[in-house]
Protein backbone atom coordinates (compact mmCIF):
# COMPACT_ATOMS: atom_id res chain seq x y z
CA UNK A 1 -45.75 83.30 -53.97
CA UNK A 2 -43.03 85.23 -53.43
CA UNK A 3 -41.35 87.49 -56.59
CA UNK A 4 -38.66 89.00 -57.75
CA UNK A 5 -37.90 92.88 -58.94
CA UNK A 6 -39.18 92.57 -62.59
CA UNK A 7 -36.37 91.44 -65.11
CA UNK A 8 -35.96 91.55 -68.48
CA UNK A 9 -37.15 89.64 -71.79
CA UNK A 10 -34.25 87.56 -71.85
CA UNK A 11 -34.21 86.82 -68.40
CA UNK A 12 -37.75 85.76 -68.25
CA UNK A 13 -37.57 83.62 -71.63
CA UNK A 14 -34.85 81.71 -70.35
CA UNK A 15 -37.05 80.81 -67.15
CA UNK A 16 -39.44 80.07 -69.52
CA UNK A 17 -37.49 77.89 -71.51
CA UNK A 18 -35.40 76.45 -68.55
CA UNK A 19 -39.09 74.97 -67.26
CA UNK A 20 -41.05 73.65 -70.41
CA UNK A 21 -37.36 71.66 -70.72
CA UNK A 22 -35.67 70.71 -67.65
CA UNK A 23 -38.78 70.86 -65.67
CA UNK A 24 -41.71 69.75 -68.03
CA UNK A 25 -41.62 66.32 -66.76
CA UNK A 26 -41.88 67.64 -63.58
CA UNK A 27 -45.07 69.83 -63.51
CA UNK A 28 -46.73 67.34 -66.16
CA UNK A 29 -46.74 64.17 -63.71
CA UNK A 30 -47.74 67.02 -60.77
CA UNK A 31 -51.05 67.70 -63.15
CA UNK A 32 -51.71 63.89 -64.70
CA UNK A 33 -51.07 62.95 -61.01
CA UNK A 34 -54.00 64.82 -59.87
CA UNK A 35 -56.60 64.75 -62.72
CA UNK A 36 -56.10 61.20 -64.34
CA UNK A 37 -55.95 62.80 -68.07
CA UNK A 38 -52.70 62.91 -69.86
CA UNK A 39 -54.35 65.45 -73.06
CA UNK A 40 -56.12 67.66 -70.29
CA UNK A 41 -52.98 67.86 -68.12
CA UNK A 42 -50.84 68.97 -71.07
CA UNK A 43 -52.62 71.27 -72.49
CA UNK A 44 -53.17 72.69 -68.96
CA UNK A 45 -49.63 73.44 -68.38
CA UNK A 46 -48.93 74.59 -72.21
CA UNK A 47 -51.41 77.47 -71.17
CA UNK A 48 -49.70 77.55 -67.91
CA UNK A 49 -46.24 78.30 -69.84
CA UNK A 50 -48.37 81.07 -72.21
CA UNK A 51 -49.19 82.57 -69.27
CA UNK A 52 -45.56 82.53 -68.29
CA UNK A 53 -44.69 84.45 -71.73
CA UNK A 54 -46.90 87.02 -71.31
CA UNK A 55 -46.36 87.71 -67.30
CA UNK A 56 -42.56 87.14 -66.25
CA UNK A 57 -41.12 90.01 -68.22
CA UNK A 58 -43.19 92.62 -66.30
CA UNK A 59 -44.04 90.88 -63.11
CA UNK A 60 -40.55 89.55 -62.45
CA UNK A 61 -39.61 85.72 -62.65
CA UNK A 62 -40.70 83.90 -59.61
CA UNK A 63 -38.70 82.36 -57.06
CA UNK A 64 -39.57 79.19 -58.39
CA UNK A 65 -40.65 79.29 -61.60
CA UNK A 66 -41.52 75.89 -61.77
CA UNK A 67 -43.95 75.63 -58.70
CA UNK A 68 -45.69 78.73 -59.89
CA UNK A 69 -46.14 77.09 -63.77
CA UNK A 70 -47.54 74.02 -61.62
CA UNK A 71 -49.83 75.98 -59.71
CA UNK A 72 -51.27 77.75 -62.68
CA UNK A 73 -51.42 74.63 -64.51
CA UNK A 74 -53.65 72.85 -62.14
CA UNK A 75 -55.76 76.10 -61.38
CA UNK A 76 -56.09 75.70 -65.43
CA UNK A 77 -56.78 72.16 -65.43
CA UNK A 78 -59.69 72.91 -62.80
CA UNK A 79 -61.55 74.89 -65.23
CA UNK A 80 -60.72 72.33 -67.96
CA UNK A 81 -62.33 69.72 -65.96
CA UNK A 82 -65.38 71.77 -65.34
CA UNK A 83 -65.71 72.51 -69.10
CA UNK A 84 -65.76 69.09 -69.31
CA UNK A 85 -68.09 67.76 -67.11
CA UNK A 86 -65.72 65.27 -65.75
CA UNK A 87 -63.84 63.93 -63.34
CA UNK A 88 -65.60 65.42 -60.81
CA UNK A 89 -63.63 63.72 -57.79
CA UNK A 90 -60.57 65.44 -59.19
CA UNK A 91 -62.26 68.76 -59.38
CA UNK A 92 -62.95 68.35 -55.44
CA UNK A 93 -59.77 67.43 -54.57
CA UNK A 94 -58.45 70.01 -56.65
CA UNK A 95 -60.44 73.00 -54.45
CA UNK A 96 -59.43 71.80 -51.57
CA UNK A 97 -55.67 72.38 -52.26
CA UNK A 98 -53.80 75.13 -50.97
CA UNK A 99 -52.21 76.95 -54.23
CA UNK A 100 -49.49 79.21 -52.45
CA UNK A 101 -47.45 78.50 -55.28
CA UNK A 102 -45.65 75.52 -53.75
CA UNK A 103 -46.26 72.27 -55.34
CA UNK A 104 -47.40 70.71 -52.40
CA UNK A 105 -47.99 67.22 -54.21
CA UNK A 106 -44.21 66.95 -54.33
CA UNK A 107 -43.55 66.11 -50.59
CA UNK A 108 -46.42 63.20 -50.96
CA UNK A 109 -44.81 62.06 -53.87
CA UNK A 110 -41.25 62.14 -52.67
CA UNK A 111 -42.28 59.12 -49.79
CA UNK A 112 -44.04 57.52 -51.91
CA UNK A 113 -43.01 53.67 -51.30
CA UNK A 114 -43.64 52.58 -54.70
CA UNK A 115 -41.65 55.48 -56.25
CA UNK A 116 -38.31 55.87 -53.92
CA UNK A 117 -36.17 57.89 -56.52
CA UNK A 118 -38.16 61.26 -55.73
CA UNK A 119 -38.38 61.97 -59.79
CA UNK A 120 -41.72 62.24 -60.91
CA UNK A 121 -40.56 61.71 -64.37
CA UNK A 122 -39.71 57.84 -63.63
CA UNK A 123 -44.41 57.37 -62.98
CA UNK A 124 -44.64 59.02 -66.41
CA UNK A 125 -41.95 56.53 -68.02
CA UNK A 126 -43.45 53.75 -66.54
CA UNK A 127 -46.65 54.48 -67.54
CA UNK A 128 -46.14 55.81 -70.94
CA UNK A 129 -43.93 52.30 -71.92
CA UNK A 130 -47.09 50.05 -70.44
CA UNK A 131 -47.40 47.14 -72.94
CA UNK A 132 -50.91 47.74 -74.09
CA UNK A 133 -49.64 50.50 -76.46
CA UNK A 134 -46.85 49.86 -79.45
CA UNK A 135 -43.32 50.19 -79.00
CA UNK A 136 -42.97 53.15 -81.06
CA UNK A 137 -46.03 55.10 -79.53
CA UNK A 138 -44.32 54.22 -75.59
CA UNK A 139 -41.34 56.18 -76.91
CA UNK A 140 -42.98 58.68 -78.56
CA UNK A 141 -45.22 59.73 -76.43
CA UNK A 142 -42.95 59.77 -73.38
CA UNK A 143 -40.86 61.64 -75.09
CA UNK A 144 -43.20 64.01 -76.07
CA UNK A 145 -44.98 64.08 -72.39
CA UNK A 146 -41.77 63.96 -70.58
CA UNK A 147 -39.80 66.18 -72.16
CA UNK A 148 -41.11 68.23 -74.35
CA UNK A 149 -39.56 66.55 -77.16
CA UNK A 150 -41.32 68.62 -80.32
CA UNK A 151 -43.84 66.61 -83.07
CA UNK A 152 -40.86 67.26 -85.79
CA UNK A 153 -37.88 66.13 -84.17
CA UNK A 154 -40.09 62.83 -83.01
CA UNK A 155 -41.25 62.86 -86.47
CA UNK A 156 -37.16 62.81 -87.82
CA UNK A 157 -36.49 60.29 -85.02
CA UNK A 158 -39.16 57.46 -85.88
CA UNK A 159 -38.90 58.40 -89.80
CA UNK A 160 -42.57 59.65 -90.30
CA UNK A 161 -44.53 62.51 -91.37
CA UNK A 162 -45.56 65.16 -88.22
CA UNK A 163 -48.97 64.71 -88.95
CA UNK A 164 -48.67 60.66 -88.85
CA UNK A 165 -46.83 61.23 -85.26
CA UNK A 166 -49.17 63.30 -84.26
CA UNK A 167 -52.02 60.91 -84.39
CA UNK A 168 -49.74 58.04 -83.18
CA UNK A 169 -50.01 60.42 -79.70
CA UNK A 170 -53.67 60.32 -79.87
CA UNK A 171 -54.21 57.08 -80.26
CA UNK A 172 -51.51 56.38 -77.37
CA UNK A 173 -53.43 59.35 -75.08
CA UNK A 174 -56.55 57.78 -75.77
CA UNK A 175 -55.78 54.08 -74.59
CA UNK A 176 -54.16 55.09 -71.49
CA UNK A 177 -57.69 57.14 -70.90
CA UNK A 178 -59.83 54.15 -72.15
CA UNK A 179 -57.44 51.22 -70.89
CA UNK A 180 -57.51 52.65 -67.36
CA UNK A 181 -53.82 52.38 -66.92
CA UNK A 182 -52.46 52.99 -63.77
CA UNK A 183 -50.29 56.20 -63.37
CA UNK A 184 -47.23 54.76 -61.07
CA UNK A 185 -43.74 52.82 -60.97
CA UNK A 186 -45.22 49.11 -61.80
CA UNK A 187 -44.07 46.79 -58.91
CA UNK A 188 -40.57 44.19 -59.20
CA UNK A 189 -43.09 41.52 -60.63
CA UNK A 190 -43.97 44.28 -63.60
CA UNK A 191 -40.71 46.10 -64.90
CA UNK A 192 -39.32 43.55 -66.96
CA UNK A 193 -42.10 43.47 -68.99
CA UNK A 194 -41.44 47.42 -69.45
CA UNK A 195 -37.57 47.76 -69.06
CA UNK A 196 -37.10 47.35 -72.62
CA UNK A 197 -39.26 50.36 -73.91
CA UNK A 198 -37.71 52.32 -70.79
CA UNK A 199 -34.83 51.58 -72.97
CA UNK A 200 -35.68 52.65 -75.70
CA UNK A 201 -37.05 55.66 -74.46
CA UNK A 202 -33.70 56.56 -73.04
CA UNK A 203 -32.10 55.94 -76.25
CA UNK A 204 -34.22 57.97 -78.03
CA UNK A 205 -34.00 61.14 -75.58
CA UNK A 206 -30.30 60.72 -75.78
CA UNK A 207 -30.37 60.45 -79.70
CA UNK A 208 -31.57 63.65 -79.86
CA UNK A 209 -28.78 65.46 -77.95
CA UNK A 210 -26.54 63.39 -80.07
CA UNK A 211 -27.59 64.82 -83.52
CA UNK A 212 -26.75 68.09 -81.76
CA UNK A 213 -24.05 68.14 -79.34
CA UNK A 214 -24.41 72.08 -78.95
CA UNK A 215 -27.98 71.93 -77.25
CA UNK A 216 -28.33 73.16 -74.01
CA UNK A 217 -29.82 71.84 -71.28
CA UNK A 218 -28.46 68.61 -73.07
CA UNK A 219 -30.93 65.55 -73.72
CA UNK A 220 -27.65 63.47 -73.52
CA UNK A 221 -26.87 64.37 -69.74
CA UNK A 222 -30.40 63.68 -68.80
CA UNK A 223 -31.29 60.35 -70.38
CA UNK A 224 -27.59 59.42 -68.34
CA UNK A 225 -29.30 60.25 -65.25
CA UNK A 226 -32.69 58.72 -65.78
CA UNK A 227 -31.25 55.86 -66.80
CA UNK A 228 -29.55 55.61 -63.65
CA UNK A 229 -32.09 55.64 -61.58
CA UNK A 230 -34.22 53.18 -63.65
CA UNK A 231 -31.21 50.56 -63.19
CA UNK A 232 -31.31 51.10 -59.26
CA UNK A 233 -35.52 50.09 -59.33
CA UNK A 234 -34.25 46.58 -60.88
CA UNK A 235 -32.49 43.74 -59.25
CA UNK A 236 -29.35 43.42 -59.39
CA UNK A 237 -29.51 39.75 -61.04
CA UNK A 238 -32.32 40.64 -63.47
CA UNK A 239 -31.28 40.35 -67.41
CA UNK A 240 -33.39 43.59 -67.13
CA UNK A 241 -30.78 45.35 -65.53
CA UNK A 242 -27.95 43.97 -67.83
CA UNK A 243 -29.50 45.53 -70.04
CA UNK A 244 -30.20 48.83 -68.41
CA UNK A 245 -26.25 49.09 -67.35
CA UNK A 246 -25.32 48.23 -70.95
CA UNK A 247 -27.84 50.92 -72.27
CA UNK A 248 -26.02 53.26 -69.15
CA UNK A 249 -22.48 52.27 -70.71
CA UNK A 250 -23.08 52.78 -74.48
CA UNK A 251 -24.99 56.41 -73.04
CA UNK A 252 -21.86 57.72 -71.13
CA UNK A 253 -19.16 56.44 -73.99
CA UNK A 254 -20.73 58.15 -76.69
CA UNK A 255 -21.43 61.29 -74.29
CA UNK A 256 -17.73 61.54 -74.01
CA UNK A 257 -17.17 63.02 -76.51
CA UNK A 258 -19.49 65.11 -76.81
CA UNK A 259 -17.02 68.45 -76.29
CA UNK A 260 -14.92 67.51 -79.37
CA UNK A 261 -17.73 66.53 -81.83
CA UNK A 262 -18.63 69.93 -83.04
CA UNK A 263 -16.06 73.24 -83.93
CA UNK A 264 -16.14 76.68 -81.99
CA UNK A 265 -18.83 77.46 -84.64
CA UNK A 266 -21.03 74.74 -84.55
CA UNK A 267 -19.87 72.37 -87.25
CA UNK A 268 -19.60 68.51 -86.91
CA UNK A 269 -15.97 67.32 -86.23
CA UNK A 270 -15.53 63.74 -88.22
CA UNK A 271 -14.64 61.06 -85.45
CA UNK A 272 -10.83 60.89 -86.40
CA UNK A 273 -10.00 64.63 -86.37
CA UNK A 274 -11.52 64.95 -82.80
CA UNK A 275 -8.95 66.45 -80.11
CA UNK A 276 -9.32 63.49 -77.64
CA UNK A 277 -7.84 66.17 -75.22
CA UNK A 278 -11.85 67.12 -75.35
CA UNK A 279 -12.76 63.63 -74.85
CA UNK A 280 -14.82 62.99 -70.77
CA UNK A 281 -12.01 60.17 -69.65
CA UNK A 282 -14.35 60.00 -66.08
CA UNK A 283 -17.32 58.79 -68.72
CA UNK A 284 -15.17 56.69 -70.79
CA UNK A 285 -13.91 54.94 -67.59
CA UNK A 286 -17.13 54.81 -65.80
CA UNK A 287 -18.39 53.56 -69.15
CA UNK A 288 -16.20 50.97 -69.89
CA UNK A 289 -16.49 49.63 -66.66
CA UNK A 290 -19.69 49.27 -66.65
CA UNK A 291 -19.42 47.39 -69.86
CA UNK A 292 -16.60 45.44 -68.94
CA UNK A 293 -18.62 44.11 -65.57
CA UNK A 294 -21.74 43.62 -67.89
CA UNK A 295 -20.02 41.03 -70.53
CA UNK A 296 -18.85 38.94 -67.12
CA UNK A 297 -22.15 38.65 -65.69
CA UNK A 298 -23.89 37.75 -68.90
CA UNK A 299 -21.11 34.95 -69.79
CA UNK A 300 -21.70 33.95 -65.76
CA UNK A 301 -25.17 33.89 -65.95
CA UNK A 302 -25.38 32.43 -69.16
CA UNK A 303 -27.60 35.26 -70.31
CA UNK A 304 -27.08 36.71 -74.21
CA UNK A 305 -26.72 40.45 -74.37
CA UNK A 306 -29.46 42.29 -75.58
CA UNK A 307 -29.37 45.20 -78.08
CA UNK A 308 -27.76 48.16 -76.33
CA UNK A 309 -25.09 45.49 -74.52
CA UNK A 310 -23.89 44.62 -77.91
CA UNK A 311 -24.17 48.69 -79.37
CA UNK A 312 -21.95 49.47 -75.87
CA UNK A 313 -19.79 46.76 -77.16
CA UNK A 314 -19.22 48.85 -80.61
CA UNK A 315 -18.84 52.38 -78.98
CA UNK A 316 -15.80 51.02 -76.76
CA UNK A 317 -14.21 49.99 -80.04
CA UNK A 318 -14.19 53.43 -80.51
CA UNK A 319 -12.95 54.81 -77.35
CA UNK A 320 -10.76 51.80 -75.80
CA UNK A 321 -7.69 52.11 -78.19
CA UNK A 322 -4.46 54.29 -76.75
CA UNK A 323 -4.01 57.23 -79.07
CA UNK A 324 -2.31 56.15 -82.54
CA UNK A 325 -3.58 52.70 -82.36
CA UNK A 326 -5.90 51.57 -85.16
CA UNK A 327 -9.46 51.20 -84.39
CA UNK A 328 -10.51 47.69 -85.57
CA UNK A 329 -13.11 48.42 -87.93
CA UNK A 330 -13.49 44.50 -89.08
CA UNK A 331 -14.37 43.44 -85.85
CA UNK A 332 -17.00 46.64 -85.31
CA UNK A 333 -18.11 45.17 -88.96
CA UNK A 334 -18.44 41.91 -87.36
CA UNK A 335 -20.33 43.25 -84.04
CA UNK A 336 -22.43 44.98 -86.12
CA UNK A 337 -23.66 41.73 -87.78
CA UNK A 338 -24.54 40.12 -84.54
CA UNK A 339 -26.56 43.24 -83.67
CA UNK A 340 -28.70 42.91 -87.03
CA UNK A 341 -29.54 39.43 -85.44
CA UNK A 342 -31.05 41.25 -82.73
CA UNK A 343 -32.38 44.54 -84.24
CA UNK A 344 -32.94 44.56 -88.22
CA UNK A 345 -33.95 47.76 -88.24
CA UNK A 346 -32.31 50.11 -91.43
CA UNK A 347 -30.54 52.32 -88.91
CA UNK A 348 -28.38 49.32 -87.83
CA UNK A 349 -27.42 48.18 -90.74
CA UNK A 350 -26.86 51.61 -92.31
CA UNK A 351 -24.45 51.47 -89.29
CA UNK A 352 -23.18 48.30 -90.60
CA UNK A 353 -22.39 49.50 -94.04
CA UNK A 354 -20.51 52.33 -92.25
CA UNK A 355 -18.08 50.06 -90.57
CA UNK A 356 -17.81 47.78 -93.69
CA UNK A 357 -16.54 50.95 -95.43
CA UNK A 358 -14.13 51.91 -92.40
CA UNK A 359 -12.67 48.43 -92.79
CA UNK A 360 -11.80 49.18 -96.54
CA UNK A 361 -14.59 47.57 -98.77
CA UNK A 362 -16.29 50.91 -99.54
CA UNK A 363 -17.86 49.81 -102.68
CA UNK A 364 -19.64 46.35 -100.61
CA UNK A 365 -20.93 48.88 -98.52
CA UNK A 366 -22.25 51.27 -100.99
CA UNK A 367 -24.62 48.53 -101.80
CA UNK A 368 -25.85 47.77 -98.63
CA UNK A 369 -26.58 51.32 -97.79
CA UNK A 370 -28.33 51.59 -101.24
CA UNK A 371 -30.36 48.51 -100.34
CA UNK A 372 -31.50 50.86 -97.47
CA UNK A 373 -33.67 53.37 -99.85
CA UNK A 374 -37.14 52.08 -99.71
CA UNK A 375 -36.83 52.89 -95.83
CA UNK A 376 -34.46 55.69 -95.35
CA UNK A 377 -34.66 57.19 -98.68
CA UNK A 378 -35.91 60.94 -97.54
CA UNK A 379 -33.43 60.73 -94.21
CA UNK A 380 -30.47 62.69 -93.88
CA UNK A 381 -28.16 60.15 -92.23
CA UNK A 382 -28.63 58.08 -95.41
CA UNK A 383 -28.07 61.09 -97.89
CA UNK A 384 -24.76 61.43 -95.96
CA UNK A 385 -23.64 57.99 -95.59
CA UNK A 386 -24.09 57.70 -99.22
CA UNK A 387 -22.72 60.75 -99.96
CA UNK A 388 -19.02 59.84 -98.01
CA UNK A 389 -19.07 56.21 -99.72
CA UNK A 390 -19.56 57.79 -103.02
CA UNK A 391 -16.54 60.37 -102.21
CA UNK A 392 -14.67 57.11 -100.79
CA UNK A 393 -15.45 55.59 -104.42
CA UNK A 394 -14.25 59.02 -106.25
CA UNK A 395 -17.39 59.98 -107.58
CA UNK A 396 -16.99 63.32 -106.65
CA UNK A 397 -20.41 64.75 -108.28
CA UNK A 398 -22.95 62.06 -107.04
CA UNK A 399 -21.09 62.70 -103.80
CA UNK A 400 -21.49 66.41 -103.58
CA UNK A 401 -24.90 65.92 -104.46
CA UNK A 402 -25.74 63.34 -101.93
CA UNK A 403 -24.76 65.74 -99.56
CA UNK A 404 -26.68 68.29 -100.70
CA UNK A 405 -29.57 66.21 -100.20
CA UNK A 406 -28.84 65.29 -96.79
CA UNK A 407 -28.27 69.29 -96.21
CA UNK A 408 -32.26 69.81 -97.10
CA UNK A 409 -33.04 67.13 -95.29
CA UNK A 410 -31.36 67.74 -92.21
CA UNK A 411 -33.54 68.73 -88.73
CA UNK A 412 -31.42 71.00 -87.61
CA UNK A 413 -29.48 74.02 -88.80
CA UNK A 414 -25.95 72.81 -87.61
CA UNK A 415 -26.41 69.97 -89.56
CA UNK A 416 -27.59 71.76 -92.35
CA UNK A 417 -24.51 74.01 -92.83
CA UNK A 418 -22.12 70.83 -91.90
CA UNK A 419 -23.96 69.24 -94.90
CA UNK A 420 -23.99 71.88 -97.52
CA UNK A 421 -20.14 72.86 -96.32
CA UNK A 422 -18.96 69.35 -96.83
CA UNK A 423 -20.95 69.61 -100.73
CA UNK A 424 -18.97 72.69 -101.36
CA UNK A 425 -15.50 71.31 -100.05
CA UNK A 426 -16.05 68.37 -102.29
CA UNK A 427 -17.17 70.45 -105.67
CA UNK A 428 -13.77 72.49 -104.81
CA UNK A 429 -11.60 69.93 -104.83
CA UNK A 430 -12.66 68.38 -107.83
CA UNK A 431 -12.48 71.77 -109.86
């Protein structure tokens, strides 16, 4: 194909990066699409992006960096399959395609009926969240596939050991392999049953650009857009798609304000010393609409709102009051408790304790977040959520030490310094 003038290290890394991010998805469904193996395909195109290391900075950075990783990444998974012994079929239709460096299975895929969104990304969600593997190992491993999404931060996500998520994508790999599950968008008759792992998939993806506002490309603006185009595949008087625009609203209202969460240097802004000037008013609109819409239909239809509906519900408690108006934090206490009827899980009820706090019983929530320990013991959000009650409280040492603790157990380094800065700011104060 053709290339540029040769450009430098940085240049090249960033193309690099740009594709095993932005593109992954992309040239991973191009490769499972064509040889039927979702281990085979990926390690085809991690060798594809090695390749990419070692060549860019001296050849140049291609036209289309993408197509060319693609190319390379099938050539690679020929060989692979050879090694193998297998999938012999594949290996024939794999010779007899022209490798120009265009991804030529792109145009084919782009008409396909079944798949009208032209995102290639949307067959591996679908597949990846088919009900014959567990909740958590849909998520996981579509995040992983799709994305890129690293074995630590899925690790910090789920709350387990790398090594345990690791073989969680294994397992998943191998049933897809040995379960002989179709790689495509499941028909109208199919999605419900899959919508709600979709969901959670999105959620996850977008948790991650949440923890860290300053990543870039952001994780936040894409799991917006997928999950737009997942809500157009429903219909329009599915629960399904309640769901998916409530999941769509909570996304874009917490995205808002993304600009103000963090300082000029990377540290975490607490919600009420944000400069709303920062806040995305377009999301926050489009968001609340969305949400506003949602709650009619549901009390039309007779339908209860599912998880995200309700967590939408929360984050426009946040964002819905003018500017010197006081948030209600009893009735976000209140919300929360019809959530935990829907989802139990520690994360939501850590949430819970938070808002009980905000609404001024800071010592009631202390004990619900220390009820939390067997399960979130070792994770940073509840070193920190205990820490702030525990400052709330005045017990200024258990608090700075709390913090501390969420500092070493933090995934990332903004959170880190946040962390230990808040520990020092609170051993200062009390000296």
């Amino acid at each position: 194909m053709p290339e540029g003038p040769p450009g430098t290290l940085p240049d090249a890394m960033a193309a690099v990066r740009h594709v095993a991010s932005i593109e992954y998805g992309r040239v991973v469904a191009s490769v499972i699409g064509t040889v039927h193996d979702w281990t085979l395909a990926e390690d085809a195109v991690q060798d594809a992006l090695t390749r990419a290391v070692e060549r860019w900075p001296g050849d140049g950075v291609p036209a289309n960096p993408a197509a060319w990783v693609t190319t390379v990444a099938r050539r690679r998974a020929i060989d692979l399959v050879r090694h193998a012994d297998a999938e012999r079929r594949a290996v024939t239709r794999l010779e007899h395609e022209p490798h120009d460096g265009v991804d030529n299975t792109r145009e084919a895929d782009d008409h396909d009926d079944a798949f009208p969104h032209g995102d290639e990304r949307l067959k591996l969600i679908f597949t990846a969240c088919h009900p014959a593997l567990t909740l958590e190992a849909r998520a996981a491993l579509t995040l992983r596939t799709v994305l890129n999404v690293s074995i630590e931060q899925l690790a910090g996500i789920f709350a387990v050991a790398p090594a345990t998520m690791e073989k969680r994508l294994v397992r998943a790999r191998a049933k897809i392999a040995h379960a002989n599950i179709p790689y495509r968008v499941p028909d109208a008759a199919q999605l419900d049953s899959r919508s709600a792992s979709v969901c959670e998939v999105l959620s996850a993806l977008f948790t991650i650009g949440y923890s860290d506002p300053t990543l870039q490309p952001d994780p936040g603006a894409e799991a917006i857009r997928l999950a737009r185009l997942c809500r157009q595949l429903l219909p329009a008087d599915s629960p399904a798609r309640l769901e998916f625009t409530g999941l769509l609203a909570l996304l874009l209202l917490q995205h808002s304000r993304r600009a103000a969460r963090t300082t000029p240097d990377g540290l975490s802004v607490p919600f009420d010393e944000q400069d709303r000037e920062l806040w995305d008013v377009s999301e926050i609109d489009e968001g609340l609409r969305l949400l506003d819409n949602a709650v009619e239909e549901a009390a039309r239809a007779g339908i209860h709102g599912g998880r995200h509906l309700i967590r939408a519900t929360v984050a426009a408690e946040y964002v819905r009051p003018a500017p010197g108006t006081e948030i209600d934090h009893a009735r976000i206490a209140d919300i929360y408790g019809v959530l935990e009827q829907v989802d139990a899980s520690p994360f939501v009820r850590l949430n819970r304790a938070v808002a009980v706090a905000n609404a001024g019983r800071p010592a009631e929530a202390l004990a619900l977040t220390e009820a939390l320990e067997s399960s979130l013991g070792g994770h940073h959000l509840y070193s920190a959520v205990r820490g702030d009650l525990l400052q709330r409280l005045k017990r200024v040492e258990e608090a700075s030490s709390a913090f501390r603790a969420a500092a070493r157990a933090a995934p990332t380094e903004r959170e880190r310094r946040s962390y230990s800065q808040h520990a020092d700011d609170i051993a200062s104060a009390s000296t």
